[in-house]
Protein backbone atom coordinates (compact mmCIF):
# COMPACT_ATOMS: atom_id res chain seq x y z
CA UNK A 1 0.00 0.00 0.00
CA UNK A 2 3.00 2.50 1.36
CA UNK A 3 4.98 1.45 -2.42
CA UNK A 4 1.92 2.47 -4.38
CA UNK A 5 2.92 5.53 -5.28
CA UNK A 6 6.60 4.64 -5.60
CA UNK A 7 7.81 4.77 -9.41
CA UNK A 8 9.37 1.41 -11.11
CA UNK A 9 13.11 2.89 -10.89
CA UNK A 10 12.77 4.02 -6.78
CA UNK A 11 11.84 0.60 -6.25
CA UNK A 12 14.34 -0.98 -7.73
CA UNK A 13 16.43 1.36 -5.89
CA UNK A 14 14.99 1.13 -2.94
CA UNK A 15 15.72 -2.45 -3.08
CA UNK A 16 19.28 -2.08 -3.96
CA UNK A 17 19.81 0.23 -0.94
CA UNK A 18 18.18 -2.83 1.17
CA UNK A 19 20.75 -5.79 -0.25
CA UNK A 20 23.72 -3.34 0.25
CA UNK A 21 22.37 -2.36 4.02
CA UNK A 22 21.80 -6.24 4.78
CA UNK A 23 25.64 -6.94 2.27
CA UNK A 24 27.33 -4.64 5.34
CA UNK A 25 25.69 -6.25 8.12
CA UNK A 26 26.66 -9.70 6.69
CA UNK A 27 29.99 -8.35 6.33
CA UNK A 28 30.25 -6.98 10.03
CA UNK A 29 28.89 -10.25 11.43
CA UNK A 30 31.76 -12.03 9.60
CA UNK A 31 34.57 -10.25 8.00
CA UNK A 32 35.41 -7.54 11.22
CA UNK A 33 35.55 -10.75 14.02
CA UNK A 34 38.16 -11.96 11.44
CA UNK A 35 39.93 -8.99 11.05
CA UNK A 36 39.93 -8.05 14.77
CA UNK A 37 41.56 -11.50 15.19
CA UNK A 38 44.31 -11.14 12.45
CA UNK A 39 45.09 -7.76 14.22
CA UNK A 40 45.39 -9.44 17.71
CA UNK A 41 47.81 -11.96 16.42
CA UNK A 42 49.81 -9.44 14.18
CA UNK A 43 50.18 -7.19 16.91
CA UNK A 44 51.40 -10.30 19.24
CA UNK A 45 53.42 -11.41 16.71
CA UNK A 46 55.03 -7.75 16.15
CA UNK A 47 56.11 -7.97 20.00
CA UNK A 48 57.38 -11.04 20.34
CA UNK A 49 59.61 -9.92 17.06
CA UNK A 50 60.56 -7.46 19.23
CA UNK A 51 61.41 -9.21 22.23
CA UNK A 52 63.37 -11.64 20.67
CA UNK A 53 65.09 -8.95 18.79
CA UNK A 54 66.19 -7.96 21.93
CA UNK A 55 67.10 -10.82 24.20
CA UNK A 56 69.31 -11.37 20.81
CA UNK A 57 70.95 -8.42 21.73
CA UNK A 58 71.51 -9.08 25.06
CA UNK A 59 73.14 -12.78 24.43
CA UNK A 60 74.89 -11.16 22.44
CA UNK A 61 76.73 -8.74 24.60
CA UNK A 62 76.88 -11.95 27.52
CA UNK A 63 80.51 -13.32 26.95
CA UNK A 64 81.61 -9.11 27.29
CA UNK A 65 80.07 -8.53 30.27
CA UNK A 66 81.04 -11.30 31.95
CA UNK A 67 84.75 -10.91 30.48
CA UNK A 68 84.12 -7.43 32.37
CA UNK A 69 82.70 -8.73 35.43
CA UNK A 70 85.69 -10.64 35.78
CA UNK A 71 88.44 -7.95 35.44
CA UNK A 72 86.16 -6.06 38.07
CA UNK A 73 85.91 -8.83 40.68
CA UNK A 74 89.88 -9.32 40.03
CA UNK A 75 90.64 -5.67 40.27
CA UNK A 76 88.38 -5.53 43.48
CA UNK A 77 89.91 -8.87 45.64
CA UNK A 78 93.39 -7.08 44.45
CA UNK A 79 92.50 -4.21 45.74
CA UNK A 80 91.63 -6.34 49.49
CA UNK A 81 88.21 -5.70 49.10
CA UNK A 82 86.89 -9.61 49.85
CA UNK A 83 87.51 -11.56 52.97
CA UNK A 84 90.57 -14.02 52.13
CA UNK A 85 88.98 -16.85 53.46
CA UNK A 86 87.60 -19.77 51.51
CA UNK A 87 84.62 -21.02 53.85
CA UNK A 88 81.97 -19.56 55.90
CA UNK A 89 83.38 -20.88 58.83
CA UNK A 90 86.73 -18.95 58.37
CA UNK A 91 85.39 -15.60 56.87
CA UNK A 92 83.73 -15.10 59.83
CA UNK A 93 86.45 -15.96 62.39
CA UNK A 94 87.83 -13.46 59.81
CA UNK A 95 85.48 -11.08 60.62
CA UNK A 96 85.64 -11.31 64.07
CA UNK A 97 88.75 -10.85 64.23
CA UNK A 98 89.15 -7.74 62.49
CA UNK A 99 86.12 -6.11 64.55
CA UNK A 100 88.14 -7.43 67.95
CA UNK A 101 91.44 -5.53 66.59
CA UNK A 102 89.71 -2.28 65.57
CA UNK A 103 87.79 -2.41 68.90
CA UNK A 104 90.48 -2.89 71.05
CA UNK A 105 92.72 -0.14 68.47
CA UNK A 106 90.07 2.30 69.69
CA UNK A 107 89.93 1.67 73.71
CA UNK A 108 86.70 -0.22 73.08
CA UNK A 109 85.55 -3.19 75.06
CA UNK A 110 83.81 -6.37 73.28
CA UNK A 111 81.49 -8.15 75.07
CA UNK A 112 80.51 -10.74 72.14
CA UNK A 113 80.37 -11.84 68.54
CA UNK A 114 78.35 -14.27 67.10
CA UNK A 115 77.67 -15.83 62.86
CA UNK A 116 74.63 -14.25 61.54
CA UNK A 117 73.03 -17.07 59.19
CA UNK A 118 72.10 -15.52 56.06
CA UNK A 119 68.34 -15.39 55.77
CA UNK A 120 68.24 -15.74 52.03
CA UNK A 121 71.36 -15.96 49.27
CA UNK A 122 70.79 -12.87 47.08
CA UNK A 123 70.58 -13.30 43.48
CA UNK A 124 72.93 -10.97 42.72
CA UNK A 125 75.57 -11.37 44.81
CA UNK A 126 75.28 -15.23 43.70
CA UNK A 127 75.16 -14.20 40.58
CA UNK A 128 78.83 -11.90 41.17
CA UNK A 129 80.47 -14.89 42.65
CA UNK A 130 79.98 -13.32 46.12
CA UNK A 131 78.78 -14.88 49.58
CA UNK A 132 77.75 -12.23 52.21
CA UNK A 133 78.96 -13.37 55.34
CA UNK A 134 77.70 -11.43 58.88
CA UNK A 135 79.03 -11.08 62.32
CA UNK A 136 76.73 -9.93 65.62
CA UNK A 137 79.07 -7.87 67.67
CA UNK A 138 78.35 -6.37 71.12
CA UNK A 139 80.56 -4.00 73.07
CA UNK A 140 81.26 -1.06 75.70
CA UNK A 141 82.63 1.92 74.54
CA UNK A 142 82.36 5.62 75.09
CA UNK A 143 81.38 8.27 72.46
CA UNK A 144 84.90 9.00 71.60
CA UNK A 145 85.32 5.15 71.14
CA UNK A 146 82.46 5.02 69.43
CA UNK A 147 82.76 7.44 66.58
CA UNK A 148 86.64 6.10 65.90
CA UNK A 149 85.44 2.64 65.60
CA UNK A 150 82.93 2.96 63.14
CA UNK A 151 85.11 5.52 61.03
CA UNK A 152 87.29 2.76 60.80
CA UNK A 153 85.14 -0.06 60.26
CA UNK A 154 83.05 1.35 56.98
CA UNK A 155 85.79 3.93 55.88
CA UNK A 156 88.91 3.42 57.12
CA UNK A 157 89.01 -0.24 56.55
CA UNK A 158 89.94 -3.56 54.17
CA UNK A 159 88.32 -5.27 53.41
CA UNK A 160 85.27 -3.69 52.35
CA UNK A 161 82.22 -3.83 55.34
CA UNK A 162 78.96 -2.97 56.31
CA UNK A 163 77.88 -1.67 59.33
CA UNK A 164 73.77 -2.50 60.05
CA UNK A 165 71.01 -2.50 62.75
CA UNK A 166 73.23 -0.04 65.07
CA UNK A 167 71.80 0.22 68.58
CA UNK A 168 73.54 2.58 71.44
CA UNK A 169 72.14 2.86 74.94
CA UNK A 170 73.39 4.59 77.83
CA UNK A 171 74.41 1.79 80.47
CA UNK A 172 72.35 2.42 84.37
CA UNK A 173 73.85 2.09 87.13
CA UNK A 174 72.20 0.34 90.05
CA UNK A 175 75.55 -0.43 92.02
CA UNK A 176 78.07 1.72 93.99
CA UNK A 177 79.17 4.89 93.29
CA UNK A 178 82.32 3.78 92.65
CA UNK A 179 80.97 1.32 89.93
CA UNK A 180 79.07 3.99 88.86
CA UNK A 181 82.35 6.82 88.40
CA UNK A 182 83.90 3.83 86.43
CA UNK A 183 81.06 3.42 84.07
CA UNK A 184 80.37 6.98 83.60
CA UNK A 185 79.66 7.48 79.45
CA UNK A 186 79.88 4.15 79.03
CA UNK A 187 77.34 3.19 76.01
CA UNK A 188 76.33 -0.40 75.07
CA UNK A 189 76.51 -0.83 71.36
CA UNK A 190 75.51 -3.39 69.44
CA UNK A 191 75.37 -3.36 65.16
CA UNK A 192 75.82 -6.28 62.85
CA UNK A 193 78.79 -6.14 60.05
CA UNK A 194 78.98 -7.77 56.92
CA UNK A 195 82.28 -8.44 54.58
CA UNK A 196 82.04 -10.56 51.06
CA UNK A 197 84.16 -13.86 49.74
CA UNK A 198 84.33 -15.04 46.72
CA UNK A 199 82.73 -18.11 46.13
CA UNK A 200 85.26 -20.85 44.63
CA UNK A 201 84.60 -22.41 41.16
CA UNK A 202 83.91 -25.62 43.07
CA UNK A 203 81.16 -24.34 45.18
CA UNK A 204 79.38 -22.60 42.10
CA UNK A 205 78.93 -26.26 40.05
């Protein structure tokens, strides 16, 4: 009834219009999900181009950097910066011993040291050829003491260490007056300190 007074020629393009509207929608429902995929993939495919392109670069440049991780850890345990001992056990009798000389250098009394077991290997220092080994050290000083003995620990001192978890307290004195005088600007001090040895080949494999 509505096409009545539609001409021949509008119809037929009227119906053309209609095959081309319901061509696109065909084409939306099925060529674009395709498309969209392809995309997805391309673009994955453009990344992980990328990515390899770059871990290429990176094996690349391997054997160099370790050849100059090597002169570096050879110029370093030259230069005294490692412990010299080959286990555990002896870099931190090391250790100790070097805290009890610098301590008693500096009119310092120690009370104790004890091995700190390390909580978890790092990564990196694994990864250097390094172990970190620590030492617990409690002792009596006063300020004077004090301020020489970590000057020389972390500056003045070889092999390379580092000084952590540094508590000071005044000492009280419930005792005699004469206990008291003696302990005047005393402080207890406690700190952990940590020096590095190279692992050995053996150890590594």
């Amino acid at each position: 009834m509505i096409l009545t007074n539609v001409s021949a020629s509008q119809q037929k393009l009227l119906a053309l219009m209609i095959l081309v509207l319901f061509l696109i929608i065909g084409l939306s429902l099925t060529v674009l999900p395709i498309w969209l995929v392809h995309q997805h993939y391309q673009t994955s495919i453009t990344d992980t181009y990328d990515r390899l392109i770059r871990y290429k670069k990176i094996a690349s440049q391997k054997s160099a950097l370790e050849q100059q991780l090597s002169q570096l850890q050879q110029h370093l345990s030259s230069q005294g910066f490692y412990l010299k001992s080959n286990t555990n056990a002896l870099a931190s009798a090391e250790l100790a011993d070097i805290v009890k000389q610098v301590i008693r250098s500096s009119q310092g009394e120690l009370i104790s040291t004890r091995n700190v077991a390390t909580a978890k290997e790092d990564e990196t220092d694994k990864a250097m050829g390094l172990q970190k080994i620590t030492v617990r050290v409690k002792m009596q000083v006063n300020i004077n003491s004090l301020q020489k003995i970590l000057y020389k620990l972390e500056m003045g001192q070889q092999p390379l260490l580092l000084l952590e978890q540094l508590q000071v307290r005044a000492i009280t004195y419930r005792s005699s007056r004469r206990a008291k005088k003696q302990l005047e600007g005393r402080l207890d001090v406690s700190f952990d300190i940590s020096g590095y040895r190279q692992i050995l080949a053996e150890e590594s494999s």
